[in-house]
N, C-alpha and C. Protein backbone atom coordinates (compact mmCIF):
# COMPACT_ATOMS: atom_id res chain seq x y z
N UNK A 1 -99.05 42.91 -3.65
CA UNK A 1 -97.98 42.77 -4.63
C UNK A 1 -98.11 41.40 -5.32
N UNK A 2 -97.95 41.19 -6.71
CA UNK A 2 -98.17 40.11 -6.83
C UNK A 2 -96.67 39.43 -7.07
N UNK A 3 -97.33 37.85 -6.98
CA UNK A 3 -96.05 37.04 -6.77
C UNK A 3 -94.83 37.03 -8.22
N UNK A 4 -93.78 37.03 -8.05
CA UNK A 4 -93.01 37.12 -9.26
C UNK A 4 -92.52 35.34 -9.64
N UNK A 5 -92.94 35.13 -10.63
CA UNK A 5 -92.61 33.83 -10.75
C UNK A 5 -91.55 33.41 -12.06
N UNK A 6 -91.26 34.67 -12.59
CA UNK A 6 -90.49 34.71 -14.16
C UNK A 6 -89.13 35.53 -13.58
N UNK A 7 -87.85 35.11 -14.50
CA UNK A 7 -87.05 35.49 -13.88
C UNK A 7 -86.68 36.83 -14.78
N UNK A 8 -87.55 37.12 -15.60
CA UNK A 8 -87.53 38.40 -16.34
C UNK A 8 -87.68 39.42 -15.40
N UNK A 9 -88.78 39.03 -14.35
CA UNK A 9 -89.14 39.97 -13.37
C UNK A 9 -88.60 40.50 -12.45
N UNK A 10 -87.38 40.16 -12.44
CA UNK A 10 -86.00 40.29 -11.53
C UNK A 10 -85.01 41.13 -12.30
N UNK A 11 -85.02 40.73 -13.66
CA UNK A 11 -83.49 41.30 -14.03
C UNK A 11 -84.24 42.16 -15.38
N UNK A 12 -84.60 43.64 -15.09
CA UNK A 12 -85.21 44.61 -16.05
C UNK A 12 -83.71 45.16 -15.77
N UNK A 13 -82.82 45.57 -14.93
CA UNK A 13 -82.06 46.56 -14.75
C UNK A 13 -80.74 45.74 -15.10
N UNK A 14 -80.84 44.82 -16.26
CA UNK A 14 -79.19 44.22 -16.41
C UNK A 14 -79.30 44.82 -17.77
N UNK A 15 -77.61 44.82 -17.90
CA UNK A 15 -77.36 45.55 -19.81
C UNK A 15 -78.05 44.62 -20.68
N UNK A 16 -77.96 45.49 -21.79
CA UNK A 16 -78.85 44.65 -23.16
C UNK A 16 -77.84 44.87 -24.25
N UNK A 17 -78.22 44.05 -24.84
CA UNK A 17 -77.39 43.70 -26.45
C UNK A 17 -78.42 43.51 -27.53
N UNK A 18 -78.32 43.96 -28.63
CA UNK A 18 -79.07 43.45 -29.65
C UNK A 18 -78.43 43.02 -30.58
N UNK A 19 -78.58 41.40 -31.56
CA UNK A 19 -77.70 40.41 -31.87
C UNK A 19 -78.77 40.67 -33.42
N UNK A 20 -77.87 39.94 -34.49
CA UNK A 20 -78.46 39.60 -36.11
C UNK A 20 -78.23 38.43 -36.17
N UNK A 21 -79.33 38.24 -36.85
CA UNK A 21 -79.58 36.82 -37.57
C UNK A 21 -77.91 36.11 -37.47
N UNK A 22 -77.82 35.04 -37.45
CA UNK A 22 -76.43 34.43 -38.05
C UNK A 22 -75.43 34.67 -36.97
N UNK A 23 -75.59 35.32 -36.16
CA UNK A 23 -74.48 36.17 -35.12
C UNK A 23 -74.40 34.98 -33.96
N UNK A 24 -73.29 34.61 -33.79
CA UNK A 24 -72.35 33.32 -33.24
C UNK A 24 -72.68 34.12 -31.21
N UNK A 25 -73.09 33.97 -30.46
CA UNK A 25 -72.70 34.31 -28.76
C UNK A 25 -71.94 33.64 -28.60
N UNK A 26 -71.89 32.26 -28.50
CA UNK A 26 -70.42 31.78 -28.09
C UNK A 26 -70.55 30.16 -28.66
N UNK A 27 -69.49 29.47 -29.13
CA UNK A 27 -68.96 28.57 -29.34
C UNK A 27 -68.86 27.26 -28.85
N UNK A 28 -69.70 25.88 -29.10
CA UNK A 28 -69.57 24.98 -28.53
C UNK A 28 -67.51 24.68 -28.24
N UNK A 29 -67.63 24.81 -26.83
CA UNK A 29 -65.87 24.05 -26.22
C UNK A 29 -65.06 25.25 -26.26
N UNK A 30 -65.99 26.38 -26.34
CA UNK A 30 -65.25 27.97 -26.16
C UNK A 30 -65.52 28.38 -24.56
N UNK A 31 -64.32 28.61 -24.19
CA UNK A 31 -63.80 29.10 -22.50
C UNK A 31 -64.96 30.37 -22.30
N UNK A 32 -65.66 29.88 -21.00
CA UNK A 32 -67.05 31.15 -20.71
C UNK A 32 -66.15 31.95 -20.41
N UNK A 33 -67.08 33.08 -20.64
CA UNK A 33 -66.61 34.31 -20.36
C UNK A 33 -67.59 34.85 -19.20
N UNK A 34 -68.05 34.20 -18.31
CA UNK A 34 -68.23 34.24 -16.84
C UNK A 34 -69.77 35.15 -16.70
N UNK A 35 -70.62 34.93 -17.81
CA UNK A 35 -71.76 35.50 -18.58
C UNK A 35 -72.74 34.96 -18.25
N UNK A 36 -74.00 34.87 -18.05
CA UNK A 36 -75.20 34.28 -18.44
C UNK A 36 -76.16 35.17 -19.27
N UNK A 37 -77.33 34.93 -20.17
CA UNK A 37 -77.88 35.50 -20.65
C UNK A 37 -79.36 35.41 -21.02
N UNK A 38 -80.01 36.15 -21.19
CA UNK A 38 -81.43 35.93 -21.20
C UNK A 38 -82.27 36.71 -22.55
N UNK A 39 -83.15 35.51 -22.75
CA UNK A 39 -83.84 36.14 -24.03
C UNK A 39 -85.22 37.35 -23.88
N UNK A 40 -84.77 38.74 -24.34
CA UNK A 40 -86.12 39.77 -24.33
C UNK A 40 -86.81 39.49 -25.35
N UNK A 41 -86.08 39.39 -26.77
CA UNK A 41 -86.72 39.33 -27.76
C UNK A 41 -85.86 38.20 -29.19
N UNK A 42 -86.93 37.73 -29.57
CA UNK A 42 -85.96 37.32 -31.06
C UNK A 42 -85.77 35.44 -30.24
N UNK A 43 -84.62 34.77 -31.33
CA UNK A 43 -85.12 33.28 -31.25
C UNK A 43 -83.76 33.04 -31.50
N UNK A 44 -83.06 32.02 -30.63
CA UNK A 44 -81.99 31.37 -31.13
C UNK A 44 -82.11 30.03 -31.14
N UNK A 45 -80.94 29.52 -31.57
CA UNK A 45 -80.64 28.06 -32.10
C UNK A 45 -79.55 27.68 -31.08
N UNK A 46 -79.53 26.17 -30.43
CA UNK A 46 -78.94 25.92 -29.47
C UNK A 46 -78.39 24.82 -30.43
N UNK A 47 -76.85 24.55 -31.09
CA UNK A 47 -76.33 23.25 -31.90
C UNK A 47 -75.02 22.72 -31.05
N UNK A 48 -74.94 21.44 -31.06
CA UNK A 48 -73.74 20.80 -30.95
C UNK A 48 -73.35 20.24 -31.96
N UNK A 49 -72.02 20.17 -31.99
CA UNK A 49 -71.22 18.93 -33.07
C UNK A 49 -71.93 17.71 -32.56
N UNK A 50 -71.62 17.59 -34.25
CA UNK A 50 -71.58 15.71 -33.80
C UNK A 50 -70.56 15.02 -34.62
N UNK A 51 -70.18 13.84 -35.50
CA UNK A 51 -69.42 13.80 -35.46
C UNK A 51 -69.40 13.92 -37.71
N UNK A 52 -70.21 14.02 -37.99
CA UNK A 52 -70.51 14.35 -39.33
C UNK A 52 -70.81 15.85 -39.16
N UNK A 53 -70.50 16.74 -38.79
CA UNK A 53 -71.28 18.28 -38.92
C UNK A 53 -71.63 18.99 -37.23
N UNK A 54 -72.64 19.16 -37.50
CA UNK A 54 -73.45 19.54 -36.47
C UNK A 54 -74.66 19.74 -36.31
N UNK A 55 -76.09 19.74 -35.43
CA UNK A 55 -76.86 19.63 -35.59
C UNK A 55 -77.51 20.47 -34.27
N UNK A 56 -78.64 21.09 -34.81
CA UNK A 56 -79.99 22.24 -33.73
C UNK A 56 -80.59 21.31 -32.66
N UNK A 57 -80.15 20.94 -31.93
CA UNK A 57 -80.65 20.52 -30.54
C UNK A 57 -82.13 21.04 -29.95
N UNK A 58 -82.35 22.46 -30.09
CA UNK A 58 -83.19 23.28 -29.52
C UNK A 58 -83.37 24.08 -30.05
N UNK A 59 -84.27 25.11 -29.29
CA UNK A 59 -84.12 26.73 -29.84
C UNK A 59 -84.13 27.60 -28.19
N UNK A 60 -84.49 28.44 -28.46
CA UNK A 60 -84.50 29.26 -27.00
C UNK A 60 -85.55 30.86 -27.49
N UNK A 61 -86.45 31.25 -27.05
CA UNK A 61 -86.96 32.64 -27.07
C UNK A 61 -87.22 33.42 -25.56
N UNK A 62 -88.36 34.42 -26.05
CA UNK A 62 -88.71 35.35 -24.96
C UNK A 62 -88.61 34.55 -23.72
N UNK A 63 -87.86 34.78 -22.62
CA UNK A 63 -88.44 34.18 -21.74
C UNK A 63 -87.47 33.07 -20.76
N UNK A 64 -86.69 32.70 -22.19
CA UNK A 64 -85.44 31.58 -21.49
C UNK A 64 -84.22 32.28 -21.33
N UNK A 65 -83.29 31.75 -20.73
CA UNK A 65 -82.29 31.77 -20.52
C UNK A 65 -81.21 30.79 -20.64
N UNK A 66 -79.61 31.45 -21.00
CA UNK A 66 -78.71 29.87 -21.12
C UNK A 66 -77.51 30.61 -20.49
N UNK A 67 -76.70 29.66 -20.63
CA UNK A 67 -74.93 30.00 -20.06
C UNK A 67 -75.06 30.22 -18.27
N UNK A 68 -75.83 29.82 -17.73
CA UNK A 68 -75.57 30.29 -16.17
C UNK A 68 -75.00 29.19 -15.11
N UNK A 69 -74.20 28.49 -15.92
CA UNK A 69 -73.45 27.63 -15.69
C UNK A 69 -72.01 28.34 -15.81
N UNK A 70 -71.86 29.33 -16.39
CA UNK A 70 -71.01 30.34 -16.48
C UNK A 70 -70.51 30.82 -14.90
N UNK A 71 -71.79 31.55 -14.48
CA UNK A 71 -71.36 32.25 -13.12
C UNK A 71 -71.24 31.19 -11.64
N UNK A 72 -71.22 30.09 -11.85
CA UNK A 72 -70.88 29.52 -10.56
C UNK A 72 -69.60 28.51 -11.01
N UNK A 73 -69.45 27.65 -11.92
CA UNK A 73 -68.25 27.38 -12.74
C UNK A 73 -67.56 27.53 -13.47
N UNK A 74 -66.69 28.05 -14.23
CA UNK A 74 -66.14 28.24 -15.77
C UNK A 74 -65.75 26.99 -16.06
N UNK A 75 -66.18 26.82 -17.34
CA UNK A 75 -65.86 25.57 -18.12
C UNK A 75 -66.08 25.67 -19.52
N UNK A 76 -65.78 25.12 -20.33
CA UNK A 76 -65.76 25.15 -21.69
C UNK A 76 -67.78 25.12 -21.96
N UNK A 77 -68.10 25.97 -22.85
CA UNK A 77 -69.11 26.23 -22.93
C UNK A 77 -69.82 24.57 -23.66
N UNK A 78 -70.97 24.26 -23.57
CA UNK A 78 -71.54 22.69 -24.12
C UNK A 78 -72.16 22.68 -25.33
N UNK A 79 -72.30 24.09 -25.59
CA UNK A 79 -72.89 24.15 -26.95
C UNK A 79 -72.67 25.31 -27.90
N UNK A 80 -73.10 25.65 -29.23
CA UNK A 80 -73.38 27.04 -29.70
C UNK A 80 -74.78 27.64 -30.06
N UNK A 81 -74.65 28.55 -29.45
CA UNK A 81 -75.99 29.53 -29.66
C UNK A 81 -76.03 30.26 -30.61
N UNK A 82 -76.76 30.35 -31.54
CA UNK A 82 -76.40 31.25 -32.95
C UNK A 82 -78.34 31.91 -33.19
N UNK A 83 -77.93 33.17 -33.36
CA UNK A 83 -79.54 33.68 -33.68
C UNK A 83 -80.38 33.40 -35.09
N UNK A 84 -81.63 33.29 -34.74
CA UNK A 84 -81.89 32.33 -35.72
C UNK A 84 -83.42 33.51 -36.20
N UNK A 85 -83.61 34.20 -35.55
CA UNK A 85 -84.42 35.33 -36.05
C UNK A 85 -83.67 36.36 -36.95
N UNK A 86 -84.48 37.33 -37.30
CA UNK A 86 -83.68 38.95 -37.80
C UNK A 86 -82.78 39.32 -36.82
N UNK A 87 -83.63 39.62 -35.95
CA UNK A 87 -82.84 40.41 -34.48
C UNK A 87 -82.95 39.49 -33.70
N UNK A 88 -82.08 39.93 -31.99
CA UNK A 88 -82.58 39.20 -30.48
C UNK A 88 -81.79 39.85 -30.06
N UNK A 89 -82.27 40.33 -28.67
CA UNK A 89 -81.88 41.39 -27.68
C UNK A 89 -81.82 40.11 -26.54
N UNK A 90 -80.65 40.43 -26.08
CA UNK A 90 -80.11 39.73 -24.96
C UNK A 90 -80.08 40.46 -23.85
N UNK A 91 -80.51 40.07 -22.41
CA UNK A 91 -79.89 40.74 -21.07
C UNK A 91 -78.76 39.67 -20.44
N UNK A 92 -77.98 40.48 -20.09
CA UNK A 92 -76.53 40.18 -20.13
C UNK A 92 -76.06 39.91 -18.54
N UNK A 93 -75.58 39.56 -17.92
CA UNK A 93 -75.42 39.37 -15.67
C UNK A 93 -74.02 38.63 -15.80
N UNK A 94 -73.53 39.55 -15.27
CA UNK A 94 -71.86 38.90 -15.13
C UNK A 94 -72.02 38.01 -13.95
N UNK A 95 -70.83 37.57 -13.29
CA UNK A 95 -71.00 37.13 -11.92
C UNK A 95 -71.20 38.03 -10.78
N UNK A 96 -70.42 39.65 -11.25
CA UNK A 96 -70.52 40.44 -9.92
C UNK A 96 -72.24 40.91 -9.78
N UNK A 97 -72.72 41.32 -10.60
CA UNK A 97 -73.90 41.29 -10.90
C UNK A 97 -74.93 40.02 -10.41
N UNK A 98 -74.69 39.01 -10.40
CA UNK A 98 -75.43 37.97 -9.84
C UNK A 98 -75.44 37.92 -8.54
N UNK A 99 -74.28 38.16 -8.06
CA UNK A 99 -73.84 38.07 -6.87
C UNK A 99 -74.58 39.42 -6.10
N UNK A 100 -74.78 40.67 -6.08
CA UNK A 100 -75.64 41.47 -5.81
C UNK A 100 -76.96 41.51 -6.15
N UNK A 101 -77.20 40.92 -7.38
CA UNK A 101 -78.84 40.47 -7.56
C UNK A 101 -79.33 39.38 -6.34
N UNK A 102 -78.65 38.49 -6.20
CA UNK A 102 -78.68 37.38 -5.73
C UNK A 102 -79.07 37.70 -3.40
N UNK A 103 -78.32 39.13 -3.46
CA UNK A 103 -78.32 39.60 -2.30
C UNK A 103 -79.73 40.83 -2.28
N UNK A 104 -79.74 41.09 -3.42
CA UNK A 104 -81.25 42.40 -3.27
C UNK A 104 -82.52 41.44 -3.57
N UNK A 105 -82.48 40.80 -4.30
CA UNK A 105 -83.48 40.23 -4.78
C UNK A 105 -83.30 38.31 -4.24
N UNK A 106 -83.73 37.92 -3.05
CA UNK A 106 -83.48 36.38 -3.08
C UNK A 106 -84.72 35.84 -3.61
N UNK A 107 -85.41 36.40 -4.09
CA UNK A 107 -86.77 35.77 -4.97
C UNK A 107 -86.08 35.11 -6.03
N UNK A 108 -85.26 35.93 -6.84
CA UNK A 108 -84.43 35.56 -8.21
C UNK A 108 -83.84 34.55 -7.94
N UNK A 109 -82.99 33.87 -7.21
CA UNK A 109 -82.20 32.57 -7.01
C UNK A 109 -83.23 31.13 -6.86
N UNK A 110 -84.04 31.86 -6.47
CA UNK A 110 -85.26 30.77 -6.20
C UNK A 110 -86.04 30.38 -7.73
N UNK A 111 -86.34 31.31 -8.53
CA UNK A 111 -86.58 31.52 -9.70
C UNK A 111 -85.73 31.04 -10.17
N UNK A 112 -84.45 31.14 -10.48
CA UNK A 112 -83.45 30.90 -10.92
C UNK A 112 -83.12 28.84 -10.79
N UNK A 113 -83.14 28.64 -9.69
CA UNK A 113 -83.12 27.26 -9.11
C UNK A 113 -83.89 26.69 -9.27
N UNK A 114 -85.38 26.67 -9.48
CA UNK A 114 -86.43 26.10 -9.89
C UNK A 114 -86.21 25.49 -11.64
N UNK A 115 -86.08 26.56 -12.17
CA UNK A 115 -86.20 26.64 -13.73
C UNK A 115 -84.76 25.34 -14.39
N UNK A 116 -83.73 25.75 -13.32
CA UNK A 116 -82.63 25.00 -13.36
C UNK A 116 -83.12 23.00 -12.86
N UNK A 117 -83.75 23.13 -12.07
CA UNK A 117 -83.72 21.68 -11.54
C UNK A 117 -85.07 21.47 -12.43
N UNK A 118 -86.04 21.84 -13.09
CA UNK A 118 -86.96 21.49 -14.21
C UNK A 118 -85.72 20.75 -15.20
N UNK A 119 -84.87 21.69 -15.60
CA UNK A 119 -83.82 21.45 -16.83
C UNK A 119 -83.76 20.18 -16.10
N UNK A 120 -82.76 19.71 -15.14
CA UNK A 120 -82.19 19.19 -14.83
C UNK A 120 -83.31 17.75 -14.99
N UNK A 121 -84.22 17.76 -14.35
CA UNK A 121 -85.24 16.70 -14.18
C UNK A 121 -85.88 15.87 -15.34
N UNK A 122 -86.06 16.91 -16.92
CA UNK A 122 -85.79 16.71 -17.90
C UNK A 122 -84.78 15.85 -18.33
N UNK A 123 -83.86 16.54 -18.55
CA UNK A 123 -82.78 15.40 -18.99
C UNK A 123 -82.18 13.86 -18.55
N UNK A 124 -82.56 14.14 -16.79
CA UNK A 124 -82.66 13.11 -16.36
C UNK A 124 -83.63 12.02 -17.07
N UNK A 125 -84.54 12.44 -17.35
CA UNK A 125 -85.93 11.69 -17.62
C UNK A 125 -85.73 11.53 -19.41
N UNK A 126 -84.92 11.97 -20.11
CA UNK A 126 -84.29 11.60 -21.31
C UNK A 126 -83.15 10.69 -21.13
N UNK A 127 -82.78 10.57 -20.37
CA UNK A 127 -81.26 9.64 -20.13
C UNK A 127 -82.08 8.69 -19.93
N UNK A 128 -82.99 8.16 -18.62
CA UNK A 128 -83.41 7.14 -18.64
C UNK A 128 -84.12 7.14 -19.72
N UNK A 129 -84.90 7.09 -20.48
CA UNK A 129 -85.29 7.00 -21.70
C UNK A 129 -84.55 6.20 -22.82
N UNK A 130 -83.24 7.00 -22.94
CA UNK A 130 -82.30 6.15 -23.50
C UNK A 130 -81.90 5.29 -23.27
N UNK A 131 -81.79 5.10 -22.01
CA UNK A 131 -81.03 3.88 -21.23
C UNK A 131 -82.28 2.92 -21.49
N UNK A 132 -83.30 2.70 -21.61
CA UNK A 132 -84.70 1.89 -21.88
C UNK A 132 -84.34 1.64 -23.08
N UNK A 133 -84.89 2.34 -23.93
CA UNK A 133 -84.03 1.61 -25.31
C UNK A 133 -83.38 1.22 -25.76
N UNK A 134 -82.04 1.46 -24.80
CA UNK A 134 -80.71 0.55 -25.47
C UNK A 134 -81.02 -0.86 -25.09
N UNK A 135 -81.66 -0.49 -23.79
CA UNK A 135 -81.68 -2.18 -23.04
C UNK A 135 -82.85 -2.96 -24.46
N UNK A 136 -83.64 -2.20 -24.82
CA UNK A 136 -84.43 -2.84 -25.53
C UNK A 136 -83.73 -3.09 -26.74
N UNK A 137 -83.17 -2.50 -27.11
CA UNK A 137 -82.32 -2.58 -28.56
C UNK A 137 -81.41 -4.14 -28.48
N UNK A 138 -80.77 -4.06 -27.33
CA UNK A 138 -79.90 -5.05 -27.16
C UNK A 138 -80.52 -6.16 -26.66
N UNK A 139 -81.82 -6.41 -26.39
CA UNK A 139 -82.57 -7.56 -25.90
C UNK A 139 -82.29 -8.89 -27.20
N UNK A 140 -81.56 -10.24 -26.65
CA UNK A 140 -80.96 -10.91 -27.71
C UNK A 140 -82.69 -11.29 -28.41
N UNK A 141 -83.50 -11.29 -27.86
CA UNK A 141 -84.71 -11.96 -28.57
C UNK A 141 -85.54 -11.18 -29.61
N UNK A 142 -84.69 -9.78 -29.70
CA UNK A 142 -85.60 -8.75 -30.89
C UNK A 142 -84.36 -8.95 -31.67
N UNK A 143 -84.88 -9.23 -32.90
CA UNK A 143 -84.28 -9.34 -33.93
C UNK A 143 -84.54 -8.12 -35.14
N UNK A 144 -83.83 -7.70 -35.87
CA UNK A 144 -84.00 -6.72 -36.91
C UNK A 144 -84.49 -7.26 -37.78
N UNK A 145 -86.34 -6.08 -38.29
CA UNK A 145 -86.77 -6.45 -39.22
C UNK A 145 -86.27 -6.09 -40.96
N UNK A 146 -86.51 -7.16 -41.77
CA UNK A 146 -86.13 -6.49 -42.83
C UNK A 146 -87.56 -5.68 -43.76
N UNK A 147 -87.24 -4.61 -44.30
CA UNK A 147 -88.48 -4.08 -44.73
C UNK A 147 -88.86 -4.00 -45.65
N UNK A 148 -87.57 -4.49 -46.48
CA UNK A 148 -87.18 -4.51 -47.93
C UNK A 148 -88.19 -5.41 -48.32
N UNK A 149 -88.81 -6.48 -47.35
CA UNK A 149 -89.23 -8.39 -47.94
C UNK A 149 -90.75 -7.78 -48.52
């Protein structure tokens, strides 16, 4: 048997949705609806506000997944996902659903937890990043060049 290392390979038997271009899933600071979801096909756009507008952070296709921060907490969602192809077909896992995936299949949580602490390790490794540059920004001995001269 070979090894399953994608978490597609787990969840063939969850509902599907197929979404249009422009079509809103959910709302940066909109209350989850206790959802996670995964991309079969098609491309979305991951935006937050900022404080002029808003702006595309990311994208997401075949393969990823978002909102599964949904099924172990509810909290105001962190971003909006809006489709950014023609189409995208979503697979859909409530919590009760996770919660029995999670018991037939413990390959999937492992899959699931991996992909999550990558995220996680990432951003970590962007925070410090930032945190490096501010310190550098604020170093009293760099001075701002002018470019205009």
């Amino acid at each position: 048997m070979a090894q399953l290392t994608n978490i597609h390979d787990y969840i063939n038997v969850v509902s599907t949705k197929m979404h249009r271009k422009g079509e809103v899933i959910f709302s940066e600071g909109e209350i989850s609806n206790g959802k996670m979801y995964f991309v079969f096909e098609g491309e979305l756009s991951v935006v937050k506000k900022k404080p002029n507008g808003s702006e595309e952070i990311g994208s997401l296709s075949m393969g990823n997944f978002f909102g599964e921060m949904a099924l172990i907490k509810p909290r105001p969602r962190g971003a909006t996902i809006i489709v950014k192809s023609g189409t995208c077909k979503l697979g859909i896992i409530d919590k009760e659903s996770f919660l029995k995936l999670s018991k037939t299949e413990p390959g999937f949580l492992f899959v699931l937890l991996k992909s999550v602490i990558e995220r996680l390790a990432y951003a970590e490794g962007r925070i410090e990043s930032l945190e490096q540059e501010k310190a550098r920004l604020s170093d009293p001995k760099i001075r701002p060049v002018d470019i205009r001269s």
